[in-house]
C-alpha atoms as a PDB file:
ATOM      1  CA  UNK A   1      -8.823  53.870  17.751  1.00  0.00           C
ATOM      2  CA  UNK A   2      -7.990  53.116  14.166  1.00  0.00           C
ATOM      3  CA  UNK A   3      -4.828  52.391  15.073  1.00  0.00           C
ATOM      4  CA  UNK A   4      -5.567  49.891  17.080  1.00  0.00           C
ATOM      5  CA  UNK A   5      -7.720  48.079  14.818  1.00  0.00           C
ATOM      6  CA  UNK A   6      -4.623  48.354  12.146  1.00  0.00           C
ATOM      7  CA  UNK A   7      -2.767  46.601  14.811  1.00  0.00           C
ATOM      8  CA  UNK A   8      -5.493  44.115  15.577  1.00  0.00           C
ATOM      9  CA  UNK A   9      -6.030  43.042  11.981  1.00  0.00           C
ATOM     10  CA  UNK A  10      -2.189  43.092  11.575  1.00  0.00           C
ATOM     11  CA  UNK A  11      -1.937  40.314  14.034  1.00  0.00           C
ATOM     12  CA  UNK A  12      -4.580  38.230  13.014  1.00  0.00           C
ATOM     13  CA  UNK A  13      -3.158  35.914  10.496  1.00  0.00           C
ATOM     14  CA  UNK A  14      -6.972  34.728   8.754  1.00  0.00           C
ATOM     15  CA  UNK A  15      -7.903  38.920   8.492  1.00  0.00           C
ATOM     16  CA  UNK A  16      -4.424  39.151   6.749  1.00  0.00           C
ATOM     17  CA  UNK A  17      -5.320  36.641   4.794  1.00  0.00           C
ATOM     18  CA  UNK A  18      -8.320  37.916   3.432  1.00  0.00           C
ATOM     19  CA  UNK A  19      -6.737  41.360   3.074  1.00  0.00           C
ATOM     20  CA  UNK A  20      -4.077  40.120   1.073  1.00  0.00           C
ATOM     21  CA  UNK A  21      -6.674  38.597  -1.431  1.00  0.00           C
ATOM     22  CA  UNK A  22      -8.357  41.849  -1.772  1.00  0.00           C
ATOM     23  CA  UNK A  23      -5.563  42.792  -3.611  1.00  0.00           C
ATOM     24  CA  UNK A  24      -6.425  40.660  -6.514  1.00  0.00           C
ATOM     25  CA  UNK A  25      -9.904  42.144  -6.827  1.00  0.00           C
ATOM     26  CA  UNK A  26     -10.068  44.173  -9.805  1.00  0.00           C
ATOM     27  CA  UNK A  27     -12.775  46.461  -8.165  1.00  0.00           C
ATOM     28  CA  UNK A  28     -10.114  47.471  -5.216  1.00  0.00           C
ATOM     29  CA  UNK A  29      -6.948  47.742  -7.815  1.00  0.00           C
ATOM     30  CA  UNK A  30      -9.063  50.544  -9.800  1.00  0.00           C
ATOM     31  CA  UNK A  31     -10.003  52.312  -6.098  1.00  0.00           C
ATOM     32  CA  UNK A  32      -6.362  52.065  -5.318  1.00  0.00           C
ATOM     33  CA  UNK A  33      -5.366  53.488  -8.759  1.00  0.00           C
ATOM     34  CA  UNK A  34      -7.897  56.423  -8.077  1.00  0.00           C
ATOM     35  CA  UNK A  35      -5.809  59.947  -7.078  1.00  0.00           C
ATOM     36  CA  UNK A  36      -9.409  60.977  -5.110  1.00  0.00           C
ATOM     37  CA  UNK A  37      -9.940  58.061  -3.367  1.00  0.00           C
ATOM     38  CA  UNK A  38      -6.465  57.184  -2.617  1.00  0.00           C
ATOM     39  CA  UNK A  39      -6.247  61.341  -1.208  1.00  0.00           C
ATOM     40  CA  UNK A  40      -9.574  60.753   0.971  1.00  0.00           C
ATOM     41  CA  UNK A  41      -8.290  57.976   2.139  1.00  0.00           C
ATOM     42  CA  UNK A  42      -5.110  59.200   3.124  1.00  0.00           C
ATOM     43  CA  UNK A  43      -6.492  62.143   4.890  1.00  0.00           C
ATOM     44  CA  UNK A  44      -8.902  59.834   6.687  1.00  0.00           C
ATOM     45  CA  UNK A  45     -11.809  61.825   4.968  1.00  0.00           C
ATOM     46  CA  UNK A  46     -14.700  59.043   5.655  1.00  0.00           C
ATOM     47  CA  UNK A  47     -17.556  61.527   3.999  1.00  0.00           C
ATOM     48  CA  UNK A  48     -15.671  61.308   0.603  1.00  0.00           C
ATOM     49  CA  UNK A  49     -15.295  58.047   0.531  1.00  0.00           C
ATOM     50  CA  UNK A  50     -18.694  57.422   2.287  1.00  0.00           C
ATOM     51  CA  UNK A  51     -19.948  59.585  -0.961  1.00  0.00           C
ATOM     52  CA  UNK A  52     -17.894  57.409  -3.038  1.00  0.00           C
ATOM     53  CA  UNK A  53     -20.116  54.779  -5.142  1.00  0.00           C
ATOM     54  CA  UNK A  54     -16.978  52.415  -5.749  1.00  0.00           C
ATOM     55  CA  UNK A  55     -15.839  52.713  -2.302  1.00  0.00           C
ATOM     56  CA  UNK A  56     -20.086  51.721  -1.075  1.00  0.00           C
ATOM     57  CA  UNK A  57     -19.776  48.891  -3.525  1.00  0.00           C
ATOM     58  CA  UNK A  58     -16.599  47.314  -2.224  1.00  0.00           C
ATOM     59  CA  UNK A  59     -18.001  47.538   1.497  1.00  0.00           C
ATOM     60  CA  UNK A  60     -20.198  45.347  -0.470  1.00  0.00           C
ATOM     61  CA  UNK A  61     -18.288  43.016  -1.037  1.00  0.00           C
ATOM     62  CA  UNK A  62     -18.406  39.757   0.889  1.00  0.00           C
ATOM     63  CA  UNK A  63     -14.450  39.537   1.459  1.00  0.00           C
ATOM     64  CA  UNK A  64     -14.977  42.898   3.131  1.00  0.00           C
ATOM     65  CA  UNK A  65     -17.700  41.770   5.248  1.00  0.00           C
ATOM     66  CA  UNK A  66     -16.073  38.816   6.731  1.00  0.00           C
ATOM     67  CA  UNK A  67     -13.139  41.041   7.655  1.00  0.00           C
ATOM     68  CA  UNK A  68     -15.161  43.639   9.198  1.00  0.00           C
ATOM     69  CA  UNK A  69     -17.368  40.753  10.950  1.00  0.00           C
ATOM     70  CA  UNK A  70     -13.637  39.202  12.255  1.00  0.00           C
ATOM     71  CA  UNK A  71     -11.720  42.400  13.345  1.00  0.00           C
ATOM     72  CA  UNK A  72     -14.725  43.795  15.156  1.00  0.00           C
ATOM     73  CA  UNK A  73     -16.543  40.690  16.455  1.00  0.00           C
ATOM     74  CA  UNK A  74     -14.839  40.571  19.982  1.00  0.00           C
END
């Protein structure tokens, strides 16, 4: 299942988009620069980074809702 929503998201150019400009947020560089997150994440272990308060924030994040609302709106 996830990896059809990678694949999903991967072919919708706007999703892309807005991935791609997540990059840029300074909230997701310091997640991304974080050896725990980056190893629950990796491992697919969504109670870490449900437990996470960086990670809850970012869902936060109205970038992050419009993706989720694109990729699963059907």
């Amino acid at each position: 299942e996830i990896q059809s929503l990678q694949q999903s998201m991967m072919n919708n150019d706007e999703v892309m988009g807005l991935v791609m400009s997540l990059q840029k947020n300074p909230k997701m560089q310091e997640l991304l620069k974080d050896p725990g997150f980056m190893k629950a994440v990796s491992a697919g272990d969504i109670s870490s980074l449900m437990a996470n308060p960086k990670f809850i924030e970012l869902l936060n994040n109205p970038e992050i809702k419009e993706i989720q609302k694109k990729v699963l709106t059907p």
